[in-house]
C-alpha atoms as a PDB file:
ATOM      1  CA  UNK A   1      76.150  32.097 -29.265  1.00  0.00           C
ATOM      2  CA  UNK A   2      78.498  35.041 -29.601  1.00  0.00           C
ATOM      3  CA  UNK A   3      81.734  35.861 -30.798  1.00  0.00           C
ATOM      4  CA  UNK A   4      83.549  35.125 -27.959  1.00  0.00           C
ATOM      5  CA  UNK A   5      81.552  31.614 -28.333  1.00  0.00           C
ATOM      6  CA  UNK A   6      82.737  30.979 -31.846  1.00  0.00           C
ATOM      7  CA  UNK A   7      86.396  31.959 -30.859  1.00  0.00           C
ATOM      8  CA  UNK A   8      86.481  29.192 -27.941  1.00  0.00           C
ATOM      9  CA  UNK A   9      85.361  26.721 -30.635  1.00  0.00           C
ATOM     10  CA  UNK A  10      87.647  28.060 -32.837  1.00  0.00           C
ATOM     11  CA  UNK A  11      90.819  27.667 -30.046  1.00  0.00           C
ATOM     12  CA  UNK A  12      89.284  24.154 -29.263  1.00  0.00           C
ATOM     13  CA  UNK A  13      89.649  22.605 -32.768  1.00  0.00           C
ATOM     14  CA  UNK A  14      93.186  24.096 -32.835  1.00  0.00           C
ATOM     15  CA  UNK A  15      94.479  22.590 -29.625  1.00  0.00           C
ATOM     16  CA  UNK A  16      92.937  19.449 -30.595  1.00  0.00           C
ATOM     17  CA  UNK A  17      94.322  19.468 -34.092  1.00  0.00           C
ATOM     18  CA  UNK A  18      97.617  20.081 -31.919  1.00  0.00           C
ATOM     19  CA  UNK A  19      98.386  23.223 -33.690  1.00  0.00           C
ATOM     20  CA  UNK A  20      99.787  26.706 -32.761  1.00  0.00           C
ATOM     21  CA  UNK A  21      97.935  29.796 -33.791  1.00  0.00           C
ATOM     22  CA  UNK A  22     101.132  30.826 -36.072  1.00  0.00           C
ATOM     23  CA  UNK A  23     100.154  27.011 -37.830  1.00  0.00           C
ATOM     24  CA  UNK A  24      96.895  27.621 -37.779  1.00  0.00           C
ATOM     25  CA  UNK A  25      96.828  31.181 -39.406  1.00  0.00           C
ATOM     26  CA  UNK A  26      99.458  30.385 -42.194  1.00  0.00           C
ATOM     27  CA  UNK A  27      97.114  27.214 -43.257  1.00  0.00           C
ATOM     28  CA  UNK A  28      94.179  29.702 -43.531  1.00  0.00           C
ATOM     29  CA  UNK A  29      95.683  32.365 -45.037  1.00  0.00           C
ATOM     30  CA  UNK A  30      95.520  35.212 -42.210  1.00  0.00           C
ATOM     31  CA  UNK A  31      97.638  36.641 -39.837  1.00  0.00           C
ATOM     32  CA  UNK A  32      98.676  35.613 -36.654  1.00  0.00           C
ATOM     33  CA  UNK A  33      97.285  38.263 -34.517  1.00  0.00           C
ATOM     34  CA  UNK A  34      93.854  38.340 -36.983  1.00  0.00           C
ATOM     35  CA  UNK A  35      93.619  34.374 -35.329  1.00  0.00           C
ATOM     36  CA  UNK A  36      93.990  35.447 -32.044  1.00  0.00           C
ATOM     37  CA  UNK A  37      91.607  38.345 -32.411  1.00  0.00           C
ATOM     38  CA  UNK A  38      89.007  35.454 -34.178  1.00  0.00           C
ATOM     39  CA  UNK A  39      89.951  33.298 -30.877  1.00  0.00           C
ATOM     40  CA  UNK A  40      89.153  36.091 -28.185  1.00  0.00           C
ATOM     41  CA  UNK A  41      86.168  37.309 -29.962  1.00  0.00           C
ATOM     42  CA  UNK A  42      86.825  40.509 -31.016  1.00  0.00           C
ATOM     43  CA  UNK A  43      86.939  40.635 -34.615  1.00  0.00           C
ATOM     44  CA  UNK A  44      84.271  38.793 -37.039  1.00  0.00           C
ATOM     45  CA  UNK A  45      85.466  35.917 -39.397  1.00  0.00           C
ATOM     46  CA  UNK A  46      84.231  36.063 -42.865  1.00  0.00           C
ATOM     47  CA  UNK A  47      82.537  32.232 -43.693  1.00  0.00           C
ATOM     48  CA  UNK A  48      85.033  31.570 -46.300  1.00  0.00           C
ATOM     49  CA  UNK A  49      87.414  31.724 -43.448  1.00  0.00           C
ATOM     50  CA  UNK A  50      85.135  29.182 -41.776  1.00  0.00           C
ATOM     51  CA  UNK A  51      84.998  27.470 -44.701  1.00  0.00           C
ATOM     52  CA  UNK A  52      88.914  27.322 -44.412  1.00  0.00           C
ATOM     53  CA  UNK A  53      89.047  26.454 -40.941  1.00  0.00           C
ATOM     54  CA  UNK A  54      86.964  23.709 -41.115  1.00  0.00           C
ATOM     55  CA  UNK A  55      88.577  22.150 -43.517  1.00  0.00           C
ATOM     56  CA  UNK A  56      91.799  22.726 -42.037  1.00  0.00           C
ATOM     57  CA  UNK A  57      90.894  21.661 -38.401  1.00  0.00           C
ATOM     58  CA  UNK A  58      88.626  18.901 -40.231  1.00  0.00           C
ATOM     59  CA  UNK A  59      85.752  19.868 -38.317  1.00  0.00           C
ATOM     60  CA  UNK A  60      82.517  20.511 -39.838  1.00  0.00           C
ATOM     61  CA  UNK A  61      80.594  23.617 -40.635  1.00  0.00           C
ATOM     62  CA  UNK A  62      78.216  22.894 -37.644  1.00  0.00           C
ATOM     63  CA  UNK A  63      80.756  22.568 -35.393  1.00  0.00           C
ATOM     64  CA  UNK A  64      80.925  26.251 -35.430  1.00  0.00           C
ATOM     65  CA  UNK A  65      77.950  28.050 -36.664  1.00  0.00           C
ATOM     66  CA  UNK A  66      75.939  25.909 -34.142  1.00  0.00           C
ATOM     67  CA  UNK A  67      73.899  27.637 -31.653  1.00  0.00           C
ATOM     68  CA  UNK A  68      73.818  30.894 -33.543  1.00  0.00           C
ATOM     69  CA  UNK A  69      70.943  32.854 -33.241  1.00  0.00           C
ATOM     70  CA  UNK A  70      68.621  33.531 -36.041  1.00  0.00           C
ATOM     71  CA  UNK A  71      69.589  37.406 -35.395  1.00  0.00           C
ATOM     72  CA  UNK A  72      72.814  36.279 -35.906  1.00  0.00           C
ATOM     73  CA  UNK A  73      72.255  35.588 -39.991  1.00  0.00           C
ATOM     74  CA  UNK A  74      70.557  37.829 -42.262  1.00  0.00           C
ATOM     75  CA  UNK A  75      67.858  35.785 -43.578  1.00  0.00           C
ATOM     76  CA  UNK A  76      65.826  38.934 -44.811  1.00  0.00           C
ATOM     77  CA  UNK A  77      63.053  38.488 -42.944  1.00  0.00           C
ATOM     78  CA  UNK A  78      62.721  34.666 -43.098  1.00  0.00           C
ATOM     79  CA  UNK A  79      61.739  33.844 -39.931  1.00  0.00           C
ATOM     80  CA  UNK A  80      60.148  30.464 -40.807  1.00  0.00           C
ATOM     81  CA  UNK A  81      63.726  29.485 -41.681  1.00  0.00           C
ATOM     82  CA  UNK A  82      65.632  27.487 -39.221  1.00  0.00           C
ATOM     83  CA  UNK A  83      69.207  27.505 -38.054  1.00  0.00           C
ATOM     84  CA  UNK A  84      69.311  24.148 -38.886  1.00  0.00           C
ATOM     85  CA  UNK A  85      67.981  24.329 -43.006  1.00  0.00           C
ATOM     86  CA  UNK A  86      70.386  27.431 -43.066  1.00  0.00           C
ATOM     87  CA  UNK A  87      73.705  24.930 -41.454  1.00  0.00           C
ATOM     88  CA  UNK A  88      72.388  22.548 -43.739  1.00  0.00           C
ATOM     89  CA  UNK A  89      72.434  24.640 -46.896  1.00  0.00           C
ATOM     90  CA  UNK A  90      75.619  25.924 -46.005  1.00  0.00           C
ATOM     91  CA  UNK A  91      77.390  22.805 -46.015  1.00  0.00           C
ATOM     92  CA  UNK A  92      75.425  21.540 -49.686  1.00  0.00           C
ATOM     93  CA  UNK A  93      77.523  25.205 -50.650  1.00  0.00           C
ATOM     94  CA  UNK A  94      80.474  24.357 -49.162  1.00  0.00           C
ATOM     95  CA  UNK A  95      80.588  21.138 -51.238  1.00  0.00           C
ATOM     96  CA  UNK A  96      80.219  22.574 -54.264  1.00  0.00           C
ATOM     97  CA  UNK A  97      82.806  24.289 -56.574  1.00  0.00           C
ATOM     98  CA  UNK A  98      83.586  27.829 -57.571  1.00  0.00           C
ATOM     99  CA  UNK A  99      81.491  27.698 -60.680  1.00  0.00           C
ATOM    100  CA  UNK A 100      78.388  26.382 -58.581  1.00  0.00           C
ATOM    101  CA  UNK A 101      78.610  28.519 -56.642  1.00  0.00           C
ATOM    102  CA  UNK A 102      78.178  31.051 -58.844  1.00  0.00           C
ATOM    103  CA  UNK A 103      75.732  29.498 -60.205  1.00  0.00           C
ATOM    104  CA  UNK A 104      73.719  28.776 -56.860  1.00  0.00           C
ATOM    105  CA  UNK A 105      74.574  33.216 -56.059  1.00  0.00           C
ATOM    106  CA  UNK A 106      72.618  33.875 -58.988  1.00  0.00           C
ATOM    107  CA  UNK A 107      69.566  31.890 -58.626  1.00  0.00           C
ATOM    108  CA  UNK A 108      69.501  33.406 -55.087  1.00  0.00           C
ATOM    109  CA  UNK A 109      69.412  36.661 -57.154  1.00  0.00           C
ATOM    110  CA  UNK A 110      67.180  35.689 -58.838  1.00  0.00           C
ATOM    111  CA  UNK A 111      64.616  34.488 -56.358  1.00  0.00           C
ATOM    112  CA  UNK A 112      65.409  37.933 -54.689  1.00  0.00           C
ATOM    113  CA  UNK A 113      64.181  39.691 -57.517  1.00  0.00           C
ATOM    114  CA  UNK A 114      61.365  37.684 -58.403  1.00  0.00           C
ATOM    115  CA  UNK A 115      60.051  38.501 -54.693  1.00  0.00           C
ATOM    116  CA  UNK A 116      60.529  42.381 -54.815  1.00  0.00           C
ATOM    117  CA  UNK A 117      58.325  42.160 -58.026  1.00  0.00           C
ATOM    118  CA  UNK A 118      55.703  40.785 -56.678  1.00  0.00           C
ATOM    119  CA  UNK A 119      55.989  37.027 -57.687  1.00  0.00           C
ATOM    120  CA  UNK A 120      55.854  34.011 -55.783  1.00  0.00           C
END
């Protein structure tokens, strides 16, 4: 999947939430013409905006990260990883609050570190 992939999905959930792209954009926090741009393909959308749009649209996470290439996600090398483990831990994040979040960013860190030292 592409950009121009994600922005069809994207347009989709809209019309089928019956909402205009004006609607749409306010609820999200963007402008207008950054939601068309999102919808056409031609601009990336950060995943809290995801995050926001699938909440607004209530659509899940999968709904539009699915079919995404694994060169499509930095996984730093993890090629064992699976889009699927990846959707899922996105959504487990998406569920938590800000503070877990945090708290989930450093222990990524963390593990980050602990590999470029040499540890397991």
């Amino acid at each position: 999947m592409n950009l121009k992939e994600l922005g069809l999905k994207i347009q989709a959930a809209r019309e089928d939430k019956r909402m205009t792209q004006g609607q749409l954009a306010d609820a999200i926090g963007c402008s207008q013409s950054a939601l068309s741009n999102y919808e056409k393909g031609k601009r990336r959308i950060y995943l809290s905006q995801l995050e926001k749009l699938s909440e607004v649209l209530e659509k899940p996470l999968e709904f539009f990260v699915e079919g995404f290439g694994e060169n499509s996600i930095d996984t730093d090398g993890a090629s064992e990883t699976s889009d699927d483990d990846l959707i899922r831990l996105m959504n487990y994040i998406h569920s938590l609050d800000y503070s877990e979040r945090v708290q989930v960013e450093d222990f990524i860190l963390f593990l980050k570190w602990k590999k470029q030292k040499g540890g397991s």
